[in-house]
PDB file of N, CA and C in Angstrom:
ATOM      1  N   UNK A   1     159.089  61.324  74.522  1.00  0.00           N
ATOM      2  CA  UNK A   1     158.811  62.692  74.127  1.00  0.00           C
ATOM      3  C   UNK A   1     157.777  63.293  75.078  1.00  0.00           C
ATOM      4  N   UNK A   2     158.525  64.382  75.965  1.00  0.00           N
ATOM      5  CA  UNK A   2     157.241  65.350  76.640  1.00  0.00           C
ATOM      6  C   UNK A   2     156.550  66.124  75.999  1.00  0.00           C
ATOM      7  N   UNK A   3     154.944  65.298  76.391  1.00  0.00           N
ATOM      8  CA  UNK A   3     154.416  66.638  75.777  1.00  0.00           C
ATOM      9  C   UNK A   3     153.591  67.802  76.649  1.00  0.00           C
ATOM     10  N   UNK A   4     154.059  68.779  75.979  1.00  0.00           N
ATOM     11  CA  UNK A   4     153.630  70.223  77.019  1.00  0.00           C
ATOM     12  C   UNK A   4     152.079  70.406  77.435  1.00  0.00           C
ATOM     13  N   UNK A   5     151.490  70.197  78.525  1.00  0.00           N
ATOM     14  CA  UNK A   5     150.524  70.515  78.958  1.00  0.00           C
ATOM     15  C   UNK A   5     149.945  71.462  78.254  1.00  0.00           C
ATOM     16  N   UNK A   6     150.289  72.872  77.923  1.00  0.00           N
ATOM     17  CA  UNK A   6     149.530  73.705  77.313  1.00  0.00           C
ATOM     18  C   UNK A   6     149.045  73.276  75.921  1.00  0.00           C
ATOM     19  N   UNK A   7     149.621  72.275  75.558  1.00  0.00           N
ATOM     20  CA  UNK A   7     148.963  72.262  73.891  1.00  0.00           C
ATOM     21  C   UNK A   7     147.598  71.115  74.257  1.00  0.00           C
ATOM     22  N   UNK A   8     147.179  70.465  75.188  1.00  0.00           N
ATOM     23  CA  UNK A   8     146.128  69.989  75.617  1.00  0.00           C
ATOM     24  C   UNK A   8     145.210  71.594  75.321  1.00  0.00           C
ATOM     25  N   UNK A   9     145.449  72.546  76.094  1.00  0.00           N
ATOM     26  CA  UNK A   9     144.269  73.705  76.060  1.00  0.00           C
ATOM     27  C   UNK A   9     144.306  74.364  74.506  1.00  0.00           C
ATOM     28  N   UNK A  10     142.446  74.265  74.982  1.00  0.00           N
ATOM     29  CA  UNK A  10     142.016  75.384  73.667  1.00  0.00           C
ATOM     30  C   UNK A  10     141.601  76.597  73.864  1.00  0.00           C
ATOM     31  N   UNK A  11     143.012  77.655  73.148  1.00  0.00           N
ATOM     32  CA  UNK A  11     142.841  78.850  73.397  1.00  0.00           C
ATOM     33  C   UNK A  11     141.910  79.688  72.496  1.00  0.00           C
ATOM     34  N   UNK A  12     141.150  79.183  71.736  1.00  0.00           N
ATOM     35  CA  UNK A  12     140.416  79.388  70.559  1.00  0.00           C
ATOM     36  C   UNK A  12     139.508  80.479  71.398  1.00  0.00           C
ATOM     37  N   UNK A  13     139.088  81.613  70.587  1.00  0.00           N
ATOM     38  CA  UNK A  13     138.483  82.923  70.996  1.00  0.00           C
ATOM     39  C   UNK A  13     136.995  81.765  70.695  1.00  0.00           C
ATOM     40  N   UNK A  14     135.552  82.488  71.413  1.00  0.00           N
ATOM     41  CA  UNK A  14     134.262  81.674  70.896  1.00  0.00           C
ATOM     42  C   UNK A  14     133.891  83.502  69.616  1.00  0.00           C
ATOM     43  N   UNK A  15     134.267  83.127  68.486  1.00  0.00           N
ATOM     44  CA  UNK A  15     133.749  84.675  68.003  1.00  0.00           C
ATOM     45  C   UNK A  15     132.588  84.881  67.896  1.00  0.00           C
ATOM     46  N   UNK A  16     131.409  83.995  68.343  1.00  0.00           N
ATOM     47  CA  UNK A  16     129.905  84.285  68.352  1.00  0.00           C
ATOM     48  C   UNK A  16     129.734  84.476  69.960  1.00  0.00           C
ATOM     49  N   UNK A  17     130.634  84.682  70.632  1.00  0.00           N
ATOM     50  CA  UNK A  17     130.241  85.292  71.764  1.00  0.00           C
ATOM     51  C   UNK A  17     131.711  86.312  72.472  1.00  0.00           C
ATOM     52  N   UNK A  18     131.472  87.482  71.628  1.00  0.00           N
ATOM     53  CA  UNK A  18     132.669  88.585  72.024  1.00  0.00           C
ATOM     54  C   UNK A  18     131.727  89.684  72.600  1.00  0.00           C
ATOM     55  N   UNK A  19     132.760  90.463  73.075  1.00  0.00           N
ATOM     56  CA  UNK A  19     132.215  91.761  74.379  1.00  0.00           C
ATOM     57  C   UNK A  19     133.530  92.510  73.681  1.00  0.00           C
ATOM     58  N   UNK A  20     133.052  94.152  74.122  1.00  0.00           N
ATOM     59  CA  UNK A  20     133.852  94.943  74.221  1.00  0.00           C
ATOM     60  C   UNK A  20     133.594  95.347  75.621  1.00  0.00           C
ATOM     61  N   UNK A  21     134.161  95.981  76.405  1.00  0.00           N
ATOM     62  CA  UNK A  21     134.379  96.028  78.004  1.00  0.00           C
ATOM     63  C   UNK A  21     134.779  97.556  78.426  1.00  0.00           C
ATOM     64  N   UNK A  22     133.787  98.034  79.070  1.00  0.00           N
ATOM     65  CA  UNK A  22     134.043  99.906  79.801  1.00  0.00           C
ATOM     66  C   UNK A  22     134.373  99.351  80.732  1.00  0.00           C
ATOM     67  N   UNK A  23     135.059 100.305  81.802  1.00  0.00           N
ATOM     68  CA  UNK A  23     134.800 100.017  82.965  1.00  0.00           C
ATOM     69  C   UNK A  23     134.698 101.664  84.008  1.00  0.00           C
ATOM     70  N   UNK A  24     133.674 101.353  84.996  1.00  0.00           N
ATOM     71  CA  UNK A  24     133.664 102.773  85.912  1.00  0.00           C
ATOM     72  C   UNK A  24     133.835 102.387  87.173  1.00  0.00           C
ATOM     73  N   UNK A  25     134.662 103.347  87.687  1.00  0.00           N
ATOM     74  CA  UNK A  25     134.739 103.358  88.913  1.00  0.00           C
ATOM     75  C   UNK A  25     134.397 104.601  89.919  1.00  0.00           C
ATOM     76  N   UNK A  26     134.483 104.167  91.113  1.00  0.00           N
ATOM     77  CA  UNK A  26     134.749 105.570  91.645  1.00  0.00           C
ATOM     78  C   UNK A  26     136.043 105.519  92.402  1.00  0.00           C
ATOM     79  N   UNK A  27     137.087 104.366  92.322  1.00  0.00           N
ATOM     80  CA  UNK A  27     138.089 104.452  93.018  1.00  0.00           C
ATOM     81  C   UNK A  27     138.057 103.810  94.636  1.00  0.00           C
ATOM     82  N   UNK A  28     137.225 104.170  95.078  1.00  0.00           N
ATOM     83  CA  UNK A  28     136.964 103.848  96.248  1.00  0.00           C
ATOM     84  C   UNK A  28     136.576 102.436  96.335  1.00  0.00           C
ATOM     85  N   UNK A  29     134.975 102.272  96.351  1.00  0.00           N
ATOM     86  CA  UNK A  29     133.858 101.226  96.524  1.00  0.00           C
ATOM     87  C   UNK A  29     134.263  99.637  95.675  1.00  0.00           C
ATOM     88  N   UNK A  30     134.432 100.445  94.296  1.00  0.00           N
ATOM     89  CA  UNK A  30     134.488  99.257  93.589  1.00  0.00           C
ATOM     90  C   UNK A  30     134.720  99.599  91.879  1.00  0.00           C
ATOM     91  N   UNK A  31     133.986  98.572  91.184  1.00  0.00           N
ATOM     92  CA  UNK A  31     134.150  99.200  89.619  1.00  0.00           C
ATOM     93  C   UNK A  31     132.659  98.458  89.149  1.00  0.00           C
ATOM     94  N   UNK A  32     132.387  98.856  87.724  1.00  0.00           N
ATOM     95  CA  UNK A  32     131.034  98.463  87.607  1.00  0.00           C
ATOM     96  C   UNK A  32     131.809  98.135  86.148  1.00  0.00           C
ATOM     97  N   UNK A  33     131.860  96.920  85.355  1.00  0.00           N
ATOM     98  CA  UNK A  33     132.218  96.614  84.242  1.00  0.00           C
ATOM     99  C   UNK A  33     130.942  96.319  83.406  1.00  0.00           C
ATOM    100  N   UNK A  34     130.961  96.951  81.953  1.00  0.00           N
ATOM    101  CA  UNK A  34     129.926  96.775  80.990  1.00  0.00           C
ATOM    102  C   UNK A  34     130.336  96.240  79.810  1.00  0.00           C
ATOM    103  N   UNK A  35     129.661  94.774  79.839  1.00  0.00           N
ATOM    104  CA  UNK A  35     130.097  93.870  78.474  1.00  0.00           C
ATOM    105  C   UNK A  35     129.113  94.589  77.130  1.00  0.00           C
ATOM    106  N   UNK A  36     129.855  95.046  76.356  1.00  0.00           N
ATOM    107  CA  UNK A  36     128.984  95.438  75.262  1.00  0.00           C
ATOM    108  C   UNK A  36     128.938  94.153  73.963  1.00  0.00           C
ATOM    109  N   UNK A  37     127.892  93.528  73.466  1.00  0.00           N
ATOM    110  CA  UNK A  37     128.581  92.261  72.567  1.00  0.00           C
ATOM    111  C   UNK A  37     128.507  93.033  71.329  1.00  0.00           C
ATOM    112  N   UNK A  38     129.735  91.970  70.698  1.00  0.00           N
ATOM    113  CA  UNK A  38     130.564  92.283  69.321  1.00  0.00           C
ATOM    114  C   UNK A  38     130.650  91.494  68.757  1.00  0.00           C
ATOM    115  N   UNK A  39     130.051  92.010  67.251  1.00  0.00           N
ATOM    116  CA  UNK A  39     130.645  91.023  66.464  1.00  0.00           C
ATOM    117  C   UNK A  39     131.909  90.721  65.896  1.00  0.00           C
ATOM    118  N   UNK A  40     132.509  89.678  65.539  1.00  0.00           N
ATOM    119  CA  UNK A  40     133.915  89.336  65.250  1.00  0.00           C
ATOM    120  C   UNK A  40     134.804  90.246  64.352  1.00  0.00           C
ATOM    121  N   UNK A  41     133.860  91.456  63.541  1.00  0.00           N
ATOM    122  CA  UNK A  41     134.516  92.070  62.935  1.00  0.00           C
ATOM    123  C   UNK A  41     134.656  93.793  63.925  1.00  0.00           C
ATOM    124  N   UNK A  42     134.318  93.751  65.195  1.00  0.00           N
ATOM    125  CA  UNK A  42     133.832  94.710  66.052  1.00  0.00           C
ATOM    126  C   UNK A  42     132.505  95.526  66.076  1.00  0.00           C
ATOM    127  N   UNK A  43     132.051  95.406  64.968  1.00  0.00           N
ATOM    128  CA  UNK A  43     130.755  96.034  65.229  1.00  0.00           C
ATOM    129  C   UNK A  43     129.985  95.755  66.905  1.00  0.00           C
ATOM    130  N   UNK A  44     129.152  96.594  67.003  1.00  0.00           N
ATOM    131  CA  UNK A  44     127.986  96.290  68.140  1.00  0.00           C
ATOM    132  C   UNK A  44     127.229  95.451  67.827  1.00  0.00           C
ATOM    133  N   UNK A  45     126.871  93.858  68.541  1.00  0.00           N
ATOM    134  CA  UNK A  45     125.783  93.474  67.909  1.00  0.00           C
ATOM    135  C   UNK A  45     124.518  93.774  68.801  1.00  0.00           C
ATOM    136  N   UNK A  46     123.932  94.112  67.976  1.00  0.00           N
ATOM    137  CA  UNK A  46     122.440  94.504  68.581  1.00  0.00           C
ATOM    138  C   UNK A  46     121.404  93.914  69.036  1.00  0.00           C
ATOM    139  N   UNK A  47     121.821  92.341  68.591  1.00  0.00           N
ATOM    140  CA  UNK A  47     121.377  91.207  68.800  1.00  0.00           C
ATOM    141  C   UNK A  47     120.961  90.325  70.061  1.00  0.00           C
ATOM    142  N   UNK A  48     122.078  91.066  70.698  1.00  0.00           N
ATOM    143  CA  UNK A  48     122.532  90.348  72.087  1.00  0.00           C
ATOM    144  C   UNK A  48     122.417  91.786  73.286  1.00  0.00           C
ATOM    145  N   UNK A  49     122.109  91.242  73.900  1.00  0.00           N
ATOM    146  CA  UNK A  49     122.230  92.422  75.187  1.00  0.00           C
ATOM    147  C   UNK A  49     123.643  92.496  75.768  1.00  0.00           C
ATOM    148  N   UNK A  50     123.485  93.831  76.537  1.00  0.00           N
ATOM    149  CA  UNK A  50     124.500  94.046  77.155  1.00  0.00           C
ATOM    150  C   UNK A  50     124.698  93.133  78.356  1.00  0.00           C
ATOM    151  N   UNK A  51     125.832  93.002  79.270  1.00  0.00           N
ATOM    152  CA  UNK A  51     126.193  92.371  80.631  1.00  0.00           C
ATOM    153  C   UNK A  51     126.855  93.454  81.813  1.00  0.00           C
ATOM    154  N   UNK A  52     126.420  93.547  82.517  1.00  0.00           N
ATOM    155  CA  UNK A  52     127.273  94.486  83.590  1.00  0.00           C
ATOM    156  C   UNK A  52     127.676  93.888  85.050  1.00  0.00           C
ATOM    157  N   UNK A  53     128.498  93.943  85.613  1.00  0.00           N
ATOM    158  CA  UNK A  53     129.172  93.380  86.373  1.00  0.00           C
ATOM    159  C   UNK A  53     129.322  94.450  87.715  1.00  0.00           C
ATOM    160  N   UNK A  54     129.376  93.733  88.833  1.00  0.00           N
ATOM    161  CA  UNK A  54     130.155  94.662  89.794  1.00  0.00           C
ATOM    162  C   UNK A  54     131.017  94.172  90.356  1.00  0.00           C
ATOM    163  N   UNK A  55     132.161  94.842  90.593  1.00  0.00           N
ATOM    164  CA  UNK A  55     133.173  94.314  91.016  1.00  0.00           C
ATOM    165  C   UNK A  55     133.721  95.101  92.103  1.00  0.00           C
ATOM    166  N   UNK A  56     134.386  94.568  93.781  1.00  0.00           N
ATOM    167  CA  UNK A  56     135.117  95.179  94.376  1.00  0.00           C
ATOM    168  C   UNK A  56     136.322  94.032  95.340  1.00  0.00           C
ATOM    169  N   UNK A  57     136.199  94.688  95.956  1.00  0.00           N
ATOM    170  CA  UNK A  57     137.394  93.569  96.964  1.00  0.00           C
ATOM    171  C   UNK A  57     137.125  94.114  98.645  1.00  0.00           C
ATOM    172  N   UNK A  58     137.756  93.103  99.340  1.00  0.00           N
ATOM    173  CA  UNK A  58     137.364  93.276 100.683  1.00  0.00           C
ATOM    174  C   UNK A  58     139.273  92.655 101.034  1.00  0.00           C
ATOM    175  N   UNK A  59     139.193  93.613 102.403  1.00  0.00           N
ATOM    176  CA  UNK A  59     140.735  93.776 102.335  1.00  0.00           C
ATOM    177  C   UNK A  59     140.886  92.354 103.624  1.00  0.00           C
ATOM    178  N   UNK A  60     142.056  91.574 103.877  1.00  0.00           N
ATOM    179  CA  UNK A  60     141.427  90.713 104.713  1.00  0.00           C
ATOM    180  C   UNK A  60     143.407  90.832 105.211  1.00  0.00           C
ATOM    181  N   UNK A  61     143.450  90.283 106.364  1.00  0.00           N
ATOM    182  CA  UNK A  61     144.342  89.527 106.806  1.00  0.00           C
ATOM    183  C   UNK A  61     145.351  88.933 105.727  1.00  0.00           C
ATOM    184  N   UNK A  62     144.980  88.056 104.548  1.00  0.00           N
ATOM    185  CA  UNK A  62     145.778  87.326 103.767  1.00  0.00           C
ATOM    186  C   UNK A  62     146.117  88.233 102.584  1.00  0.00           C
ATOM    187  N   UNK A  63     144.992  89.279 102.829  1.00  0.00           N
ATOM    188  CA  UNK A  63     145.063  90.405 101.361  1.00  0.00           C
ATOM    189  C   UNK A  63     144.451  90.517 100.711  1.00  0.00           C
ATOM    190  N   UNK A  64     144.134  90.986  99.569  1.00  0.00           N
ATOM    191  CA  UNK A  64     142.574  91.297  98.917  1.00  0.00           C
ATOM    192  C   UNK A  64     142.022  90.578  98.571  1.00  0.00           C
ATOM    193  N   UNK A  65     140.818  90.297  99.170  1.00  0.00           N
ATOM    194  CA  UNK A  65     139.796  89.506  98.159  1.00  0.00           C
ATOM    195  C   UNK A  65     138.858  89.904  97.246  1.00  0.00           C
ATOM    196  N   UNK A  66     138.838  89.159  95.708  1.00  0.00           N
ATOM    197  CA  UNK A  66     138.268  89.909  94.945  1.00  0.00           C
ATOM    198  C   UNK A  66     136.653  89.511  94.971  1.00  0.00           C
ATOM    199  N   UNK A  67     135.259  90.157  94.958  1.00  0.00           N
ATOM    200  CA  UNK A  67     133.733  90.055  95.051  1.00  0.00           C
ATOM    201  C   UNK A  67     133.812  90.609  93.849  1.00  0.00           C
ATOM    202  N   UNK A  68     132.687  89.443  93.309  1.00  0.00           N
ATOM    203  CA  UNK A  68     131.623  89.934  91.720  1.00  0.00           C
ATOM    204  C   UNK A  68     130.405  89.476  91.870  1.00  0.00           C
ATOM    205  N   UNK A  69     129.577  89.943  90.799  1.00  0.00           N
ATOM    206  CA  UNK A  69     128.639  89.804  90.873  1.00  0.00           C
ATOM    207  C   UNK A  69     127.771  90.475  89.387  1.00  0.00           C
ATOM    208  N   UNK A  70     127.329  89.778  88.983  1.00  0.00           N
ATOM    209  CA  UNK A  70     126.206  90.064  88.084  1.00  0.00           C
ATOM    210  C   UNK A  70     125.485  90.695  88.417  1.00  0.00           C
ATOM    211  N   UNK A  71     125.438  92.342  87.509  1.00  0.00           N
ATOM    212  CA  UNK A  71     123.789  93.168  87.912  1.00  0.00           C
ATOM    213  C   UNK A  71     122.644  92.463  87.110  1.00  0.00           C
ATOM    214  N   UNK A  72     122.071  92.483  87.373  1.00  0.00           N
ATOM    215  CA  UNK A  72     120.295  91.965  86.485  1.00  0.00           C
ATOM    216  C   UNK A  72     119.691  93.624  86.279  1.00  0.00           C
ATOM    217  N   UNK A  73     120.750  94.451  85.159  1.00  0.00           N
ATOM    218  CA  UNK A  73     120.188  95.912  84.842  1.00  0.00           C
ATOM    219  C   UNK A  73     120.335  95.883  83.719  1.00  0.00           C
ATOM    220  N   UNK A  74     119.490  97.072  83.105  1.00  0.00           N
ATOM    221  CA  UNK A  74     119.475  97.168  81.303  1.00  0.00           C
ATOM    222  C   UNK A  74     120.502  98.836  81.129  1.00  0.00           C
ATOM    223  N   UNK A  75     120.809  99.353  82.345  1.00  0.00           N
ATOM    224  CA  UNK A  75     121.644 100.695  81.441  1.00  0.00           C
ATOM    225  C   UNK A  75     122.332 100.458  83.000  1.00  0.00           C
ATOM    226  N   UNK A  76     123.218 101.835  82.364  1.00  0.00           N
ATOM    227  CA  UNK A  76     124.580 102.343  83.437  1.00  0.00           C
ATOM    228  C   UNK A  76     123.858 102.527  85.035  1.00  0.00           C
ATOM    229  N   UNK A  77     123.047 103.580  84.328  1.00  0.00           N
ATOM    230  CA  UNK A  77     122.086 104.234  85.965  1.00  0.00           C
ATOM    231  C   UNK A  77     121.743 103.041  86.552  1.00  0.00           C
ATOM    232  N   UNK A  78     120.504 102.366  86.057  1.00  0.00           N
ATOM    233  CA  UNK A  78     120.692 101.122  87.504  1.00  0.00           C
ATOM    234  C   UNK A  78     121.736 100.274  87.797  1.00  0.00           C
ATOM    235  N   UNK A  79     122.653  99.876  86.989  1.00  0.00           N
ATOM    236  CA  UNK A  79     123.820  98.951  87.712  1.00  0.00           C
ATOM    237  C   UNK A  79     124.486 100.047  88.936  1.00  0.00           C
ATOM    238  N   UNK A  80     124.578 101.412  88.372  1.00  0.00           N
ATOM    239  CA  UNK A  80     124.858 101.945  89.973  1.00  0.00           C
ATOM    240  C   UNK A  80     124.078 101.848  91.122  1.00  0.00           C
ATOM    241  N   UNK A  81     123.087 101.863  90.631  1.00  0.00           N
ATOM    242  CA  UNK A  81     121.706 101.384  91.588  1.00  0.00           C
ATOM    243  C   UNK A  81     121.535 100.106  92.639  1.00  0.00           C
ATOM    244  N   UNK A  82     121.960  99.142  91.837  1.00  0.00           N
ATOM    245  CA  UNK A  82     122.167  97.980  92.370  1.00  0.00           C
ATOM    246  C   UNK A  82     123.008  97.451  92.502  1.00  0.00           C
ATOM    247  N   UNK A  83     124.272  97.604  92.275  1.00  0.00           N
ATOM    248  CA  UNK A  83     125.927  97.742  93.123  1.00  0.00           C
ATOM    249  C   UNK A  83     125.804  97.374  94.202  1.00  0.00           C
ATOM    250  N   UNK A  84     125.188  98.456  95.364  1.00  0.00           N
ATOM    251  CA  UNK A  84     125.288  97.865  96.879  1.00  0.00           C
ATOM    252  C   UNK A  84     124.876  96.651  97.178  1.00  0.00           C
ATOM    253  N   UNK A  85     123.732  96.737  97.224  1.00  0.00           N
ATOM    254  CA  UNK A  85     122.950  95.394  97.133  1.00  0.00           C
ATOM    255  C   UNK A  85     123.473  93.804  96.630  1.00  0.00           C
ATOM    256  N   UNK A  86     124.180  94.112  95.529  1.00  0.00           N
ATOM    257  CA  UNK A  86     124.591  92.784  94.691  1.00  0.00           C
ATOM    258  C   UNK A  86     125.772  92.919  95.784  1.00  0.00           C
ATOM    259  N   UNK A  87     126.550  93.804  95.856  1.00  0.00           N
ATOM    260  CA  UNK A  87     128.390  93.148  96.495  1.00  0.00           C
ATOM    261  C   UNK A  87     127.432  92.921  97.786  1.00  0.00           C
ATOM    262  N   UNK A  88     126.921  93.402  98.794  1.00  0.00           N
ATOM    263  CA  UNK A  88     125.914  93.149 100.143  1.00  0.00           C
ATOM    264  C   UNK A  88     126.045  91.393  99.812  1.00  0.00           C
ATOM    265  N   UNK A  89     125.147  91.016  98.946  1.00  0.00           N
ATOM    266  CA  UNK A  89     124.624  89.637  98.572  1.00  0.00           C
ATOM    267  C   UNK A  89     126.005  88.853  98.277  1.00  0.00           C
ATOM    268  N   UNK A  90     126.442  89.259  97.343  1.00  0.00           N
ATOM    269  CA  UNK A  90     128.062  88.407  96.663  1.00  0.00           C
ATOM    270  C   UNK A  90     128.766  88.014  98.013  1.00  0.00           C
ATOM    271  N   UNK A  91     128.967  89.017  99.264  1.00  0.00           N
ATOM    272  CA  UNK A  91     129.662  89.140  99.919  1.00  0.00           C
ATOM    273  C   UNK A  91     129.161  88.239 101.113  1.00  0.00           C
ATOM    274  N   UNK A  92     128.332  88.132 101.221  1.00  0.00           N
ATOM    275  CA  UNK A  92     127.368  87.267 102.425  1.00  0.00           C
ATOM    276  C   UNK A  92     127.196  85.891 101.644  1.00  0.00           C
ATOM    277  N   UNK A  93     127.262  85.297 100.252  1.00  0.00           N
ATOM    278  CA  UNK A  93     127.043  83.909 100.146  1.00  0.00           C
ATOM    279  C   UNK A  93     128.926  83.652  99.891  1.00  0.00           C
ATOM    280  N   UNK A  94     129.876  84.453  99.663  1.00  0.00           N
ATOM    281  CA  UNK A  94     131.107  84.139  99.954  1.00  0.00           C
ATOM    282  C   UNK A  94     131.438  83.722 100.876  1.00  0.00           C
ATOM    283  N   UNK A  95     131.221  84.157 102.205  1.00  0.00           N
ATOM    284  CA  UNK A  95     131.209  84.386 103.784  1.00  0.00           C
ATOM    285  C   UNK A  95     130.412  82.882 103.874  1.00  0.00           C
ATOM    286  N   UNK A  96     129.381  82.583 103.683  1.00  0.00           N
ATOM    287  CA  UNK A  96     129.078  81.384 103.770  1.00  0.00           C
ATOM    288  C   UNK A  96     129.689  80.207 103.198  1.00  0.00           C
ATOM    289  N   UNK A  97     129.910  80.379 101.872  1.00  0.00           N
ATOM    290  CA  UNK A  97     130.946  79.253 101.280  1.00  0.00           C
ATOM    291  C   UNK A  97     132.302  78.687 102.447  1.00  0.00           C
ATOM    292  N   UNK A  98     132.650  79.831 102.543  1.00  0.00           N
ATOM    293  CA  UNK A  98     133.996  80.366 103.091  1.00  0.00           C
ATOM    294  C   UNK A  98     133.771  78.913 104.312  1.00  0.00           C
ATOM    295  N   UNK A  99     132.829  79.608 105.508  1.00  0.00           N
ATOM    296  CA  UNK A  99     132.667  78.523 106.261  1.00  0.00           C
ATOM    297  C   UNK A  99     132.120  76.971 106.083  1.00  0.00           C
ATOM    298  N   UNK A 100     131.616  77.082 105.284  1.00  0.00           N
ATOM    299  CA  UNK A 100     131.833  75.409 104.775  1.00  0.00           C
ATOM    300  C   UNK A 100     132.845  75.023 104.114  1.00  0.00           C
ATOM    301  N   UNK A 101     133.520  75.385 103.686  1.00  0.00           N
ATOM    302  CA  UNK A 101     135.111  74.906 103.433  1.00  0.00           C
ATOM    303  C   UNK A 101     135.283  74.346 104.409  1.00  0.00           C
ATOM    304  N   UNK A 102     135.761  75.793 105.469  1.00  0.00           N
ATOM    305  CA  UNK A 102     136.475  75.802 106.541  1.00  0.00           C
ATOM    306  C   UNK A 102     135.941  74.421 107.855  1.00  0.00           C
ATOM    307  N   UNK A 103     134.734  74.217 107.654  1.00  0.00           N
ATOM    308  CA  UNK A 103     133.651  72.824 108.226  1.00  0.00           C
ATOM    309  C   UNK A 103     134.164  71.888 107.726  1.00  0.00           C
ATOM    310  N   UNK A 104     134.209  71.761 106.784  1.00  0.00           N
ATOM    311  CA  UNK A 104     134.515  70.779 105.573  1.00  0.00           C
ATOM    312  C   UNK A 104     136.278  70.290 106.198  1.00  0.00           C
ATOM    313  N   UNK A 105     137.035  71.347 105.970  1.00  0.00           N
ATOM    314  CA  UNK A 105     138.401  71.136 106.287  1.00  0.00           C
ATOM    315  C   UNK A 105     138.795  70.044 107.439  1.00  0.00           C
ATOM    316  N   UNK A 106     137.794  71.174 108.577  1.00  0.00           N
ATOM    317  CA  UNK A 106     138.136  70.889 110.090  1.00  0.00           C
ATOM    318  C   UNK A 106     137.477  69.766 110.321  1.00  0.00           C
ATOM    319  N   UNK A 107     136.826  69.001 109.608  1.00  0.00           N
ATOM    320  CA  UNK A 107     136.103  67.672 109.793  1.00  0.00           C
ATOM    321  C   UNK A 107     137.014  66.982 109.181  1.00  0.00           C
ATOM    322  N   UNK A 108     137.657  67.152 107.785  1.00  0.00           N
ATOM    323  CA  UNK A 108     138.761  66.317 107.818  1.00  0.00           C
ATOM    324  C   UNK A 108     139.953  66.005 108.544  1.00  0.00           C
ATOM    325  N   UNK A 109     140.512  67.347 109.088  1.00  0.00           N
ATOM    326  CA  UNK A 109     141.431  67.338 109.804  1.00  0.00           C
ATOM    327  C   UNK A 109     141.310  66.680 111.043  1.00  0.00           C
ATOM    328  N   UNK A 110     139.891  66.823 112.074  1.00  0.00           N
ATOM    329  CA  UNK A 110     139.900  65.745 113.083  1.00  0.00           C
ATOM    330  C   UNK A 110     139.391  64.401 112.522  1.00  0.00           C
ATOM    331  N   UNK A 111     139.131  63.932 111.691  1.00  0.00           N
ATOM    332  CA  UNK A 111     138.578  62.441 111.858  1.00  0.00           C
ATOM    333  C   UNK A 111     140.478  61.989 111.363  1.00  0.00           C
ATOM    334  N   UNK A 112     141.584  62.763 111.022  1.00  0.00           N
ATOM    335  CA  UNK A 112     142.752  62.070 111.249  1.00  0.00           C
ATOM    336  C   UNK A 112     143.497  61.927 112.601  1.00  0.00           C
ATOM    337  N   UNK A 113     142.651  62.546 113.710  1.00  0.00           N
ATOM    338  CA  UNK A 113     143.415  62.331 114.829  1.00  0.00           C
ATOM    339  C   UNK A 113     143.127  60.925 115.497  1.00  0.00           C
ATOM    340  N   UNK A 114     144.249  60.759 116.072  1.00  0.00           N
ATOM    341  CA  UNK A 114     144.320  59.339 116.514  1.00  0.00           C
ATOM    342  C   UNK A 114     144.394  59.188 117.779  1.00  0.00           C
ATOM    343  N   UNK A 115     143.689  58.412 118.527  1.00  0.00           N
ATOM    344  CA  UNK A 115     143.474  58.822 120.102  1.00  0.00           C
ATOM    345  C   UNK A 115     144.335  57.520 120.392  1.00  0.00           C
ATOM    346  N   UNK A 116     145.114  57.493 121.123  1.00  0.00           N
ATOM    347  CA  UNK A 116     145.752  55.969 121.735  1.00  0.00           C
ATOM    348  C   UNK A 116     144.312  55.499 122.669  1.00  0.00           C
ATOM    349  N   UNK A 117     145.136  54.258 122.547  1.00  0.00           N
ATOM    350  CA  UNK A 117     144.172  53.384 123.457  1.00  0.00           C
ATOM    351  C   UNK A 117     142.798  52.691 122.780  1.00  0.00           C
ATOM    352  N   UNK A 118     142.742  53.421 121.455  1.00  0.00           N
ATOM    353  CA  UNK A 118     140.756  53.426 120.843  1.00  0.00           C
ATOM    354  C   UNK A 118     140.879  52.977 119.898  1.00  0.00           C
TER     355      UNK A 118
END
């Protein structure tokens, strides 16, 4: 008897940790998403702070890549505020990851070459 991979996962909601979700954009740059938390019956809980997000993409050769980033803001006005800055940052420790992969890779890939004679 196969059994289906998906029934291993738990799709269970966490209901002590729900968001309701805006999102703004300007179309262009990016979008700025605002987790509002909720309680399980929807209320606002007041309990918990808000979360805001920035989000954009960078267009590449292979096709879009998506950048996020956590604002560290308490309202709308500064997460616009600090948008640049965070994708700036998101976007420069991606760029770094990126090349240590790519280090990472190319070190595997030559220690399989095989030199005759050695």
């Amino acid at each position: 008897m196969n059994q289906n991979p998906a029934d291993q996962i738990d799709f269970k909601l966490d209901t002590q940790n729900l968001y309701r979700e805006e999102s703004y954009t300007d179309l262009k740059a990016g979008a700025i998403r605002r987790l509002i938390p909720v309680k399980a019956d929807g209320a606002t809980d007041k309990a918990r702070t808000e979360i805001f997000v920035g989000t954009t993409q960078l267009l590449t050769p292979e096709g879009p890549m998506p950048v996020q980033a956590r604002l560290m803001v308490n309202n709308l006005q500064e997460a616009l505020e600090a948008f640049p800055d965070a994708m700036r940052q998101a976007t420069h420790e991606m760029i770094v990851q990126l090349e240590e992969m790519q280090k990472k890779y190319q070190e595997k890939e030559d220690s399989r070459i095989i030199v005759p004679g050695q």
